[in-house]
Protein backbone atom coordinates (compact mmCIF):
# COMPACT_ATOMS: atom_id res chain seq x y z
CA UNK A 1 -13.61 15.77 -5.15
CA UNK A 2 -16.10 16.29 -7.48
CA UNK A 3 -17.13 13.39 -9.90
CA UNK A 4 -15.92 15.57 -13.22
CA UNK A 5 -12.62 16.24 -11.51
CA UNK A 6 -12.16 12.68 -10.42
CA UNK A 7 -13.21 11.65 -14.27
CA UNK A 8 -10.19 14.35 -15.57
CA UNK A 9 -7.97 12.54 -12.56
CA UNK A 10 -7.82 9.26 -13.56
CA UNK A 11 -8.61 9.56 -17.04
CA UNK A 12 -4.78 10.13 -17.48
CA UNK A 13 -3.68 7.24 -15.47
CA UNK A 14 -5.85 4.91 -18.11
CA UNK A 15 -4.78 6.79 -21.34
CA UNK A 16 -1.14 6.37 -20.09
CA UNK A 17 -1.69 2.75 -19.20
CA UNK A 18 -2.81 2.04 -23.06
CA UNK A 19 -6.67 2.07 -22.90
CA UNK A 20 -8.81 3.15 -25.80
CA UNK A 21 -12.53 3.90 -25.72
CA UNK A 22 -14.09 1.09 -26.65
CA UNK A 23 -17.57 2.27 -26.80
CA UNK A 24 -20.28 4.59 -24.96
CA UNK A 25 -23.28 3.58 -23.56
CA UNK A 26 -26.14 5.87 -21.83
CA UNK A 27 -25.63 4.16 -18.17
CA UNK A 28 -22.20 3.39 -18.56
CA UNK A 29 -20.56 6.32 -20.80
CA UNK A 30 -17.26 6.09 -22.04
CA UNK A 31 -16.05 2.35 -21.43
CA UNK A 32 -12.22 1.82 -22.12
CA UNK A 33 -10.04 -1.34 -23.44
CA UNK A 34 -6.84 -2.39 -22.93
CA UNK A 35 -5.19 -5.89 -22.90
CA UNK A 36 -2.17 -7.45 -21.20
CA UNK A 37 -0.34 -10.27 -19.45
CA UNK A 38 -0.53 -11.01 -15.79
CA UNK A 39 1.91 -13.33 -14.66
CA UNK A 40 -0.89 -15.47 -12.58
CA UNK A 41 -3.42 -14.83 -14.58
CA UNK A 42 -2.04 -14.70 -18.38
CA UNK A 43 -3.62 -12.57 -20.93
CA UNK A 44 -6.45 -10.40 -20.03
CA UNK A 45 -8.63 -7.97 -21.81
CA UNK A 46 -9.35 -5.23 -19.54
CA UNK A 47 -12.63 -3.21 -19.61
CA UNK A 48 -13.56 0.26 -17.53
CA UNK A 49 -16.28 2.50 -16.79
CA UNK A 50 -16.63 5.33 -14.20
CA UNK A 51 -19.97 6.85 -13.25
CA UNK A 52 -21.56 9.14 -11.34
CA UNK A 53 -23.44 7.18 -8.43
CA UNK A 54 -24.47 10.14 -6.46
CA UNK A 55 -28.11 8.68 -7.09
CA UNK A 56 -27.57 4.51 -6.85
CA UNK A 57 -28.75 2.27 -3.95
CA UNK A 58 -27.95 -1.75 -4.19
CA UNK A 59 -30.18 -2.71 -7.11
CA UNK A 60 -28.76 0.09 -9.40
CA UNK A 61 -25.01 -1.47 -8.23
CA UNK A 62 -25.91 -4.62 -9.92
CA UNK A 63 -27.77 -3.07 -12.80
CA UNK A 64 -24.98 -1.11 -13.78
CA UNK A 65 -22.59 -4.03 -13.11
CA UNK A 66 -24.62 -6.10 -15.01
CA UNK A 67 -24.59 -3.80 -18.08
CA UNK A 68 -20.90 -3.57 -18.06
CA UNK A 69 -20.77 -7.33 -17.87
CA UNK A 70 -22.75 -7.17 -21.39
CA UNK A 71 -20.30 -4.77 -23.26
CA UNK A 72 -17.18 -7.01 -21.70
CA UNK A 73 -19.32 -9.99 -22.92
CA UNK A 74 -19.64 -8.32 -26.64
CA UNK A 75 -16.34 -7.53 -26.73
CA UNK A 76 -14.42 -10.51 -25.86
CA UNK A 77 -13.77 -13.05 -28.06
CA UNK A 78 -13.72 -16.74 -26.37
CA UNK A 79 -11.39 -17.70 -28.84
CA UNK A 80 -8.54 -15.40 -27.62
CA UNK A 81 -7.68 -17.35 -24.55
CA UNK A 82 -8.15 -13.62 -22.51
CA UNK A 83 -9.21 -13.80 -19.28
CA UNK A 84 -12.19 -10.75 -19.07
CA UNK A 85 -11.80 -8.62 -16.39
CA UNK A 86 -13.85 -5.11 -15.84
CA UNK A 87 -13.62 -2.46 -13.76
CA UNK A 88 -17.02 -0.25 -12.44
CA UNK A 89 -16.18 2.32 -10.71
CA UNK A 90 -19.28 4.11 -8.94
CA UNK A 91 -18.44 7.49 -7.87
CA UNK A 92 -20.66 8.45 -4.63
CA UNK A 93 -19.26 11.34 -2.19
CA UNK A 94 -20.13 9.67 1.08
CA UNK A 95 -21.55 6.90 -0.01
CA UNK A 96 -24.04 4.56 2.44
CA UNK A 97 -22.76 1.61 3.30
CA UNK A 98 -25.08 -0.77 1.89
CA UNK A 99 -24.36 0.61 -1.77
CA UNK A 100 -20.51 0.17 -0.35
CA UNK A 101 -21.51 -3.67 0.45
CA UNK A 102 -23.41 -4.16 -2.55
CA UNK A 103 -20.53 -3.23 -4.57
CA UNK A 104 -17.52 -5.16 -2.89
CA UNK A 105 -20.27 -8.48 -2.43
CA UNK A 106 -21.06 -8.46 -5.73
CA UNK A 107 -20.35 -12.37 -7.69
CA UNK A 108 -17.38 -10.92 -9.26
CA UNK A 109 -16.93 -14.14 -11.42
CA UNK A 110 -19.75 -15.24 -14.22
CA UNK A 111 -20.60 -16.27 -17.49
CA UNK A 112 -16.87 -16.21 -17.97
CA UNK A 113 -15.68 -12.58 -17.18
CA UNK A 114 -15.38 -11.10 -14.35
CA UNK A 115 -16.72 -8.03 -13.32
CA UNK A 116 -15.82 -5.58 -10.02
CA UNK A 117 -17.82 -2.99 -9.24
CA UNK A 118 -16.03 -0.36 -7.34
CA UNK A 119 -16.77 2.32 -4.81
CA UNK A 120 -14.75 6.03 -4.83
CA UNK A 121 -16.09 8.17 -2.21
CA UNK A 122 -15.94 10.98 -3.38
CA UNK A 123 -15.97 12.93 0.28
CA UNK A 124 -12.95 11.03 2.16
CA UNK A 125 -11.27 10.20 -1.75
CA UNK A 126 -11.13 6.40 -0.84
CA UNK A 127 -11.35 3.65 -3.22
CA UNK A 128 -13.38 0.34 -1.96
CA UNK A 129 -12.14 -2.30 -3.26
CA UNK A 130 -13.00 -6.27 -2.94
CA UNK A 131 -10.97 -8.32 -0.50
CA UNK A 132 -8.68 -11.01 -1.44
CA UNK A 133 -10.03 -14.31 -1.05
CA UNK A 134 -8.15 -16.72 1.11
CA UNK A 135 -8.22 -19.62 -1.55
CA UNK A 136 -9.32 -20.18 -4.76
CA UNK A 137 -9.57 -17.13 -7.45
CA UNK A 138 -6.37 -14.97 -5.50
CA UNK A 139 -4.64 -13.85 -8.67
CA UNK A 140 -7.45 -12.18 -10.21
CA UNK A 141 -8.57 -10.29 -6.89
CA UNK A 142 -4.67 -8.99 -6.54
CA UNK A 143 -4.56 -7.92 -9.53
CA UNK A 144 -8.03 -5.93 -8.81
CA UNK A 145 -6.43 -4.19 -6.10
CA UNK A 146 -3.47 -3.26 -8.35
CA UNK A 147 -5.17 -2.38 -10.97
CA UNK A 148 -7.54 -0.11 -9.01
CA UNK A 149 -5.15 1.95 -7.61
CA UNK A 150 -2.87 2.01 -10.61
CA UNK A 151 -5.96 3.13 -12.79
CA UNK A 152 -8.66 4.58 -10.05
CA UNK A 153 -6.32 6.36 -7.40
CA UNK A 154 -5.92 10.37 -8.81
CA UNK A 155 -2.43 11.04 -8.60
CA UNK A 156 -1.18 13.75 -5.14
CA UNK A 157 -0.77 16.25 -7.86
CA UNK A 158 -4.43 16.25 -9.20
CA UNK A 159 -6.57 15.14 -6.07
């Protein structure tokens, strides 16, 4: 799947799960908003971004994660009581598997938000996703996975 046509795909699944553009940055484009309640978690303030990756190795993982960090960071207020959580998806048709590792190692959790960079390969149309952690920090990591392929997965219909 091409990276426009995934954009188009799961564009819809966002819009129809209440996001709003947010803002647009040159590295990040569009980034999208939405809040809600987790039941192990509590409120959250969601944040996404999808990009093309076609041309990213490791360092421009973290770099990218890192300047989705600073837009959650902006846009979260500490006084809300929201827990930040955003979503980075890189979009990479067969994509090596140290930009793969880079992504699901990545310190998900600091200066209170929490960031996941994610990897769509775009060749096999699989989603990479962190695993859950067998202890502390669970709720937020299931909710990753349920989020990403509530939000990230394109529907049968439009893959």
């Amino acid at each position: 799947m091409e990276f426009d046509q995934y954009c188009e795909a799961v564009a819809e699944n966002r819009l129809s799960a209440g996001f709003e553009v947010v803002t647009e940055t040159e590295l990040l484009g569009r980034v999208w908003h939405a809040t809600d309640e987790d039941p192990t978690v509590g409120d959250i303030s969601l944040f996404t971004a999808v990009i093309d990756a076609r041309e990213h190795g490791p360092d421009e993982v973290t770099e990218a994660a890192d300047a989705l960090r600073h837009v959650v960071t902006e846009h979260t207020s500490p006084d809300n009581g929201a827990t930040p959580i955003g979503y980075l998806v890189l979009v990479v048709p067969d994509p090596p598997s140290d930009v793969v590792d880079a992504a699901t190692s990545h310190t998900v959790a600091e200066r209170r938000t929490n960031v996941f960079p994610l990897v769509y390969d775009a060749t096999s149309e699989t989603l990479h996703t962190h695993p859950v952690p067998r202890l502390k920090g669970r709720g937020i990591y299931r909710r990753q996975i349920d989020d990403a392929a509530r939000l990230f997965e394109p529907s049968a219909d439009e893959a």
